[in-house]
C-alpha atoms as a PDB file:
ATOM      1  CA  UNK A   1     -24.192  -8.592   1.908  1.00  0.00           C
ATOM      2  CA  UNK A   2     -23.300  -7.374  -1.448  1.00  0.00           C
ATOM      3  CA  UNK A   3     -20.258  -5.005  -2.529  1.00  0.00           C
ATOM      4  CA  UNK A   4     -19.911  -1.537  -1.597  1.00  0.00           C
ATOM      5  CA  UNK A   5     -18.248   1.759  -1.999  1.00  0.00           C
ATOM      6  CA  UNK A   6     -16.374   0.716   0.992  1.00  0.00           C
ATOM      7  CA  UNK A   7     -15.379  -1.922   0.176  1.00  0.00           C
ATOM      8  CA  UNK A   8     -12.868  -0.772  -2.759  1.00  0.00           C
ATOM      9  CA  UNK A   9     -10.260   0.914  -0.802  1.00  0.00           C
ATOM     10  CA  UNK A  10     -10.593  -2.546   1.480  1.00  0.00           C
ATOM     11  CA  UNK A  11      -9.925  -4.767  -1.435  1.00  0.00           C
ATOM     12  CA  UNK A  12      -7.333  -2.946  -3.391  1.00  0.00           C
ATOM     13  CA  UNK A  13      -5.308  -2.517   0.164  1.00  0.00           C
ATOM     14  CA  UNK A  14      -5.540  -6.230   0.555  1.00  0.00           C
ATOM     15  CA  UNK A  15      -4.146  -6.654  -3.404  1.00  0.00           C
ATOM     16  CA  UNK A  16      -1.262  -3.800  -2.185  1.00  0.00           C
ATOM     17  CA  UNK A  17      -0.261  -6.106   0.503  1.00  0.00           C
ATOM     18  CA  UNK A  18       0.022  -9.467  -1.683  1.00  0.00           C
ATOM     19  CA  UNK A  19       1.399  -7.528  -4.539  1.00  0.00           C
ATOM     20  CA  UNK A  20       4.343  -5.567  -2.290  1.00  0.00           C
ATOM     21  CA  UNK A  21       4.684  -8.218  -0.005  1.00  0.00           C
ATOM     22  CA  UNK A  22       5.538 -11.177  -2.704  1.00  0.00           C
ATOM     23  CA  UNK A  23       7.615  -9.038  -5.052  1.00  0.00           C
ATOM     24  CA  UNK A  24      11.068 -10.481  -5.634  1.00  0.00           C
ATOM     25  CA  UNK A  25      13.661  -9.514  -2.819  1.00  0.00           C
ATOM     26  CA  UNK A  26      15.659  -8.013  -5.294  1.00  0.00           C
ATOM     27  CA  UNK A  27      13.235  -4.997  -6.297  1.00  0.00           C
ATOM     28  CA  UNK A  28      13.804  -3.532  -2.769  1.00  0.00           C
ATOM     29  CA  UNK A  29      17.668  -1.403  -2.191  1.00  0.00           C
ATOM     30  CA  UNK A  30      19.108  -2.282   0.972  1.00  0.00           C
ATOM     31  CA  UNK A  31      18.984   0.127   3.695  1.00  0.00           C
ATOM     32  CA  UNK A  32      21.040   0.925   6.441  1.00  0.00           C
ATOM     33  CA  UNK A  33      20.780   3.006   9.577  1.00  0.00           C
ATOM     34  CA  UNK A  34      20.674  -0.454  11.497  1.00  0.00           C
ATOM     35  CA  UNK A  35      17.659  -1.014   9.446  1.00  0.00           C
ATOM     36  CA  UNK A  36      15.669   2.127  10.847  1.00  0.00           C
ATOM     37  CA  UNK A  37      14.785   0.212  13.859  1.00  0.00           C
ATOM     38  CA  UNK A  38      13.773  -2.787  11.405  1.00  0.00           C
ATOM     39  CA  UNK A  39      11.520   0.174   9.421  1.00  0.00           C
ATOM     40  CA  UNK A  40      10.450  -3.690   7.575  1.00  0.00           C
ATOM     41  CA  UNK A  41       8.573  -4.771  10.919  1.00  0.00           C
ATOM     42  CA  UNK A  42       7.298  -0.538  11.256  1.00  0.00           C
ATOM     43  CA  UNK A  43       5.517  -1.166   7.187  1.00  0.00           C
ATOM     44  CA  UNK A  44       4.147  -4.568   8.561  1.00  0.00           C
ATOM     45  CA  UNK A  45       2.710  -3.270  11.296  1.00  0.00           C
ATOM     46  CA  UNK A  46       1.313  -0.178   9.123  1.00  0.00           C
ATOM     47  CA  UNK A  47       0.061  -2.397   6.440  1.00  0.00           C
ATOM     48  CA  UNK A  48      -1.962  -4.470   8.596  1.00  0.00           C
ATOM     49  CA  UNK A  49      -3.548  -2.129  11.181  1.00  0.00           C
ATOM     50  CA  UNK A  50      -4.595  -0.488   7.342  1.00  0.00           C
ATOM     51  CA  UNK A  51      -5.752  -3.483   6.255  1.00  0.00           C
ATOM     52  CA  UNK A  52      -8.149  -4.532   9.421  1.00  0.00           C
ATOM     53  CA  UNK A  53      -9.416  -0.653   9.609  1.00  0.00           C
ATOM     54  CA  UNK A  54     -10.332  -0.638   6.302  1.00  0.00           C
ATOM     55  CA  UNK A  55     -12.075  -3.634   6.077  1.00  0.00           C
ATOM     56  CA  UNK A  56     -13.953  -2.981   9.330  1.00  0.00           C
ATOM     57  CA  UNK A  57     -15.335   0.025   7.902  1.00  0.00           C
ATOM     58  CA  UNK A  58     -16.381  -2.249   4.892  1.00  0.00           C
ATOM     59  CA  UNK A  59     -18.266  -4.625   6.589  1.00  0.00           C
ATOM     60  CA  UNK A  60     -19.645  -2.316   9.562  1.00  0.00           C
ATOM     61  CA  UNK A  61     -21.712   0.765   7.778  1.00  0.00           C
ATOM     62  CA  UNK A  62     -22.757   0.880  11.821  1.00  0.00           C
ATOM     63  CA  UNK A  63     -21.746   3.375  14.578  1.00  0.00           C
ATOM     64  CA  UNK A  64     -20.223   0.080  16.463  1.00  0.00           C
ATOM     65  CA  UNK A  65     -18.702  -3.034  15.476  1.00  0.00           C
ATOM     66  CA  UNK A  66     -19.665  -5.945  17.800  1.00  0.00           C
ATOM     67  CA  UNK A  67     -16.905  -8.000  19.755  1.00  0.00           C
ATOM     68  CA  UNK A  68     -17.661 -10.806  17.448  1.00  0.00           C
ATOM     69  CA  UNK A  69     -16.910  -8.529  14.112  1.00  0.00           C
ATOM     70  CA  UNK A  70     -13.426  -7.785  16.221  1.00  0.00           C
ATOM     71  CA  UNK A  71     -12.372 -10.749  16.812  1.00  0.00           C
ATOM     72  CA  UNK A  72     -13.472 -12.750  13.155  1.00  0.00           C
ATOM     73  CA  UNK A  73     -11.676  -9.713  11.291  1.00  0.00           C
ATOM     74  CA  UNK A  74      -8.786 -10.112  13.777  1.00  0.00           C
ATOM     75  CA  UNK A  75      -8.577 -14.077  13.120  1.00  0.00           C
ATOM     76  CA  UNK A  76      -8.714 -12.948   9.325  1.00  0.00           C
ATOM     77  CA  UNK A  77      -6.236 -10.258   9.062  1.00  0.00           C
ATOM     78  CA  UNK A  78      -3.624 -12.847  11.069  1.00  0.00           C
ATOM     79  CA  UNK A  79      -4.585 -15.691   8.356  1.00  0.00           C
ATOM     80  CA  UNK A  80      -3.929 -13.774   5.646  1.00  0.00           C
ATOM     81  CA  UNK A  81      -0.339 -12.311   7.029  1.00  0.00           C
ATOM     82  CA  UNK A  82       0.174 -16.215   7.829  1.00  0.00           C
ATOM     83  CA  UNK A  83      -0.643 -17.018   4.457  1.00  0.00           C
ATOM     84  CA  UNK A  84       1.592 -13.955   3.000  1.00  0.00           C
ATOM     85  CA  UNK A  85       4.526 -15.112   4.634  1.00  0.00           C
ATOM     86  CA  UNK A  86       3.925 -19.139   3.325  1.00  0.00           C
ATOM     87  CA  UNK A  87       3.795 -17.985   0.067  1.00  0.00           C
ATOM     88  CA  UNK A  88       7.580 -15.771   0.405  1.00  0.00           C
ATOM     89  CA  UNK A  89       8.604 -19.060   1.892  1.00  0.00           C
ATOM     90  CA  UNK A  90       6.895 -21.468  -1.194  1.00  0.00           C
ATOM     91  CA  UNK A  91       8.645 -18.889  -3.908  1.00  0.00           C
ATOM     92  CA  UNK A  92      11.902 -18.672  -4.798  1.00  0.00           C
ATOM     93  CA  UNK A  93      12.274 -14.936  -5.454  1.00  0.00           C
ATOM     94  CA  UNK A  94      14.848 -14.113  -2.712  1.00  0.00           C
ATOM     95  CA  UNK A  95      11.906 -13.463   0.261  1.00  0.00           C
ATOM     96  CA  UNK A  96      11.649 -16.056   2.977  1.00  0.00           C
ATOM     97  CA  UNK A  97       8.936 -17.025   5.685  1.00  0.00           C
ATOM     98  CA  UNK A  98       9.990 -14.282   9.006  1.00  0.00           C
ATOM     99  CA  UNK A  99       8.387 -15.067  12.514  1.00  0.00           C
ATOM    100  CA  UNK A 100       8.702 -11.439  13.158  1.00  0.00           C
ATOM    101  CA  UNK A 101       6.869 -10.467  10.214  1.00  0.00           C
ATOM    102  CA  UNK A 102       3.945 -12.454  11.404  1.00  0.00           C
ATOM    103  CA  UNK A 103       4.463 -10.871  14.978  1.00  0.00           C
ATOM    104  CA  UNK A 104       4.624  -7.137  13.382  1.00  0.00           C
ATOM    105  CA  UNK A 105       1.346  -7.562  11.235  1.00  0.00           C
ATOM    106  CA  UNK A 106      -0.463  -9.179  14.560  1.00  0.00           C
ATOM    107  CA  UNK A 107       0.413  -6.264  16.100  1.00  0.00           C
ATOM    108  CA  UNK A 108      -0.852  -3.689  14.144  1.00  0.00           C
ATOM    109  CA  UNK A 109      -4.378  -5.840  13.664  1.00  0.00           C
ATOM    110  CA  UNK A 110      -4.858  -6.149  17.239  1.00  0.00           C
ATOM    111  CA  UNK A 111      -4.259  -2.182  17.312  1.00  0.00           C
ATOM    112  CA  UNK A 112      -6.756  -1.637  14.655  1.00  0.00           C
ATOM    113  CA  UNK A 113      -8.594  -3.972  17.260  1.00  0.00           C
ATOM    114  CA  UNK A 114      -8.320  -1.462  20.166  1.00  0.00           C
ATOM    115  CA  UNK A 115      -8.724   1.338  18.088  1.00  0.00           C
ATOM    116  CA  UNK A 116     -11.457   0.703  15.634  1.00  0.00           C
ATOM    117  CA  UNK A 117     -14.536   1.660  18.082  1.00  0.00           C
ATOM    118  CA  UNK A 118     -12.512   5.355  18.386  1.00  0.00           C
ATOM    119  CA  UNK A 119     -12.308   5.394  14.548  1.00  0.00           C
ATOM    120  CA  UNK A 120     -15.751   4.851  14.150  1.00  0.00           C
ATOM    121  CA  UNK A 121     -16.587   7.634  16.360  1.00  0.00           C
ATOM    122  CA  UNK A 122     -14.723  10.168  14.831  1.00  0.00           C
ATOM    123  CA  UNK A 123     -15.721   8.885  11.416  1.00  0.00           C
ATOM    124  CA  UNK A 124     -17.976  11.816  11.074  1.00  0.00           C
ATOM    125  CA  UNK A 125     -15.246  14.526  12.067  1.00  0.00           C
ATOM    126  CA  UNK A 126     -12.699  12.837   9.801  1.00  0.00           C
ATOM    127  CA  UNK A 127     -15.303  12.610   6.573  1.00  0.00           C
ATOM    128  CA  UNK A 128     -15.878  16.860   7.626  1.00  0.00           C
ATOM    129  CA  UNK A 129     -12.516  17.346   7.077  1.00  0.00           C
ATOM    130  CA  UNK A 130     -11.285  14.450   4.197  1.00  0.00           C
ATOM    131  CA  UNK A 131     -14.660  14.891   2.501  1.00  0.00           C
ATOM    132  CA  UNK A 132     -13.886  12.043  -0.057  1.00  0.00           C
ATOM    133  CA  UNK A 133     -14.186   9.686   2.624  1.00  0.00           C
ATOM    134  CA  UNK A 134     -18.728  11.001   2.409  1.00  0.00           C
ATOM    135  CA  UNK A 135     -18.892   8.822  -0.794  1.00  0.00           C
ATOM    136  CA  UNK A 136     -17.153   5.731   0.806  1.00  0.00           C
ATOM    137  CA  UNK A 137     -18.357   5.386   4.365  1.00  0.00           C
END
């Protein structure tokens, strides 16, 4: 399996995620509001049911993805947040390893899980109406 169209928007969301999630602590202003409801675990969960969509629409160019497909991508996108948070807790740039980080970004994969076959099916209504997406999927 060689490198696609669709597979750019899959790797540079992957690069977003190390890149935003392993910048210094200090970059970020606090916020209050009681933390939005901890908006932090909300962008987790965001970034990672993102980040296993996108890459199931890289590696499936077919109208389903298997159970199989589901449940490798979903081991994957879990490894990676693992790994994400190892390397806050390795560096010494004011981030730290967060159990409910890990929890949030599980979350949102195993939504992309339950969603995905949906996503797929309304690919072609989506692509009518976003028509970018015709060159990429």
């Amino acid at each position: 399996m060689g490198l696609t169209k669709a597979h750019i928007p899959a790797i540079a969301w992957t690069l977003f995620i190390a890149t935003s999630c392993l910048l210094p602590a200090s970059v970020f202003e606090d916020f209050t509001f009681d933390s939005l409801f901890e908006l932090d675990k909300l962008i987790h969960l965001i970034l990672f049911f993102t980040f296993f969509v996108l890459w199931a629409l890289a590696i499936n160019q077919r109208v389903k993805i298997t159970f199989n497909e589901k449940i490798i991508l979903l081991i994957i996108s879990i490894l990676y947040g693992i790994m994400i948070e190892l390397i806050q807790s390795l560096t010494h740039h004011g981030r730290s390893y967060e159990l409910g980080d890990v929890i949030a970004n599980t979350i949102g994969s195993v939504i992309g899980v339950i969603t995905i076959g949906i996503l797929i099916k309304k690919l072609p209504l989506i692509k009518k109406h976003l028509p970018f997406l015709q060159k990429l999927y």
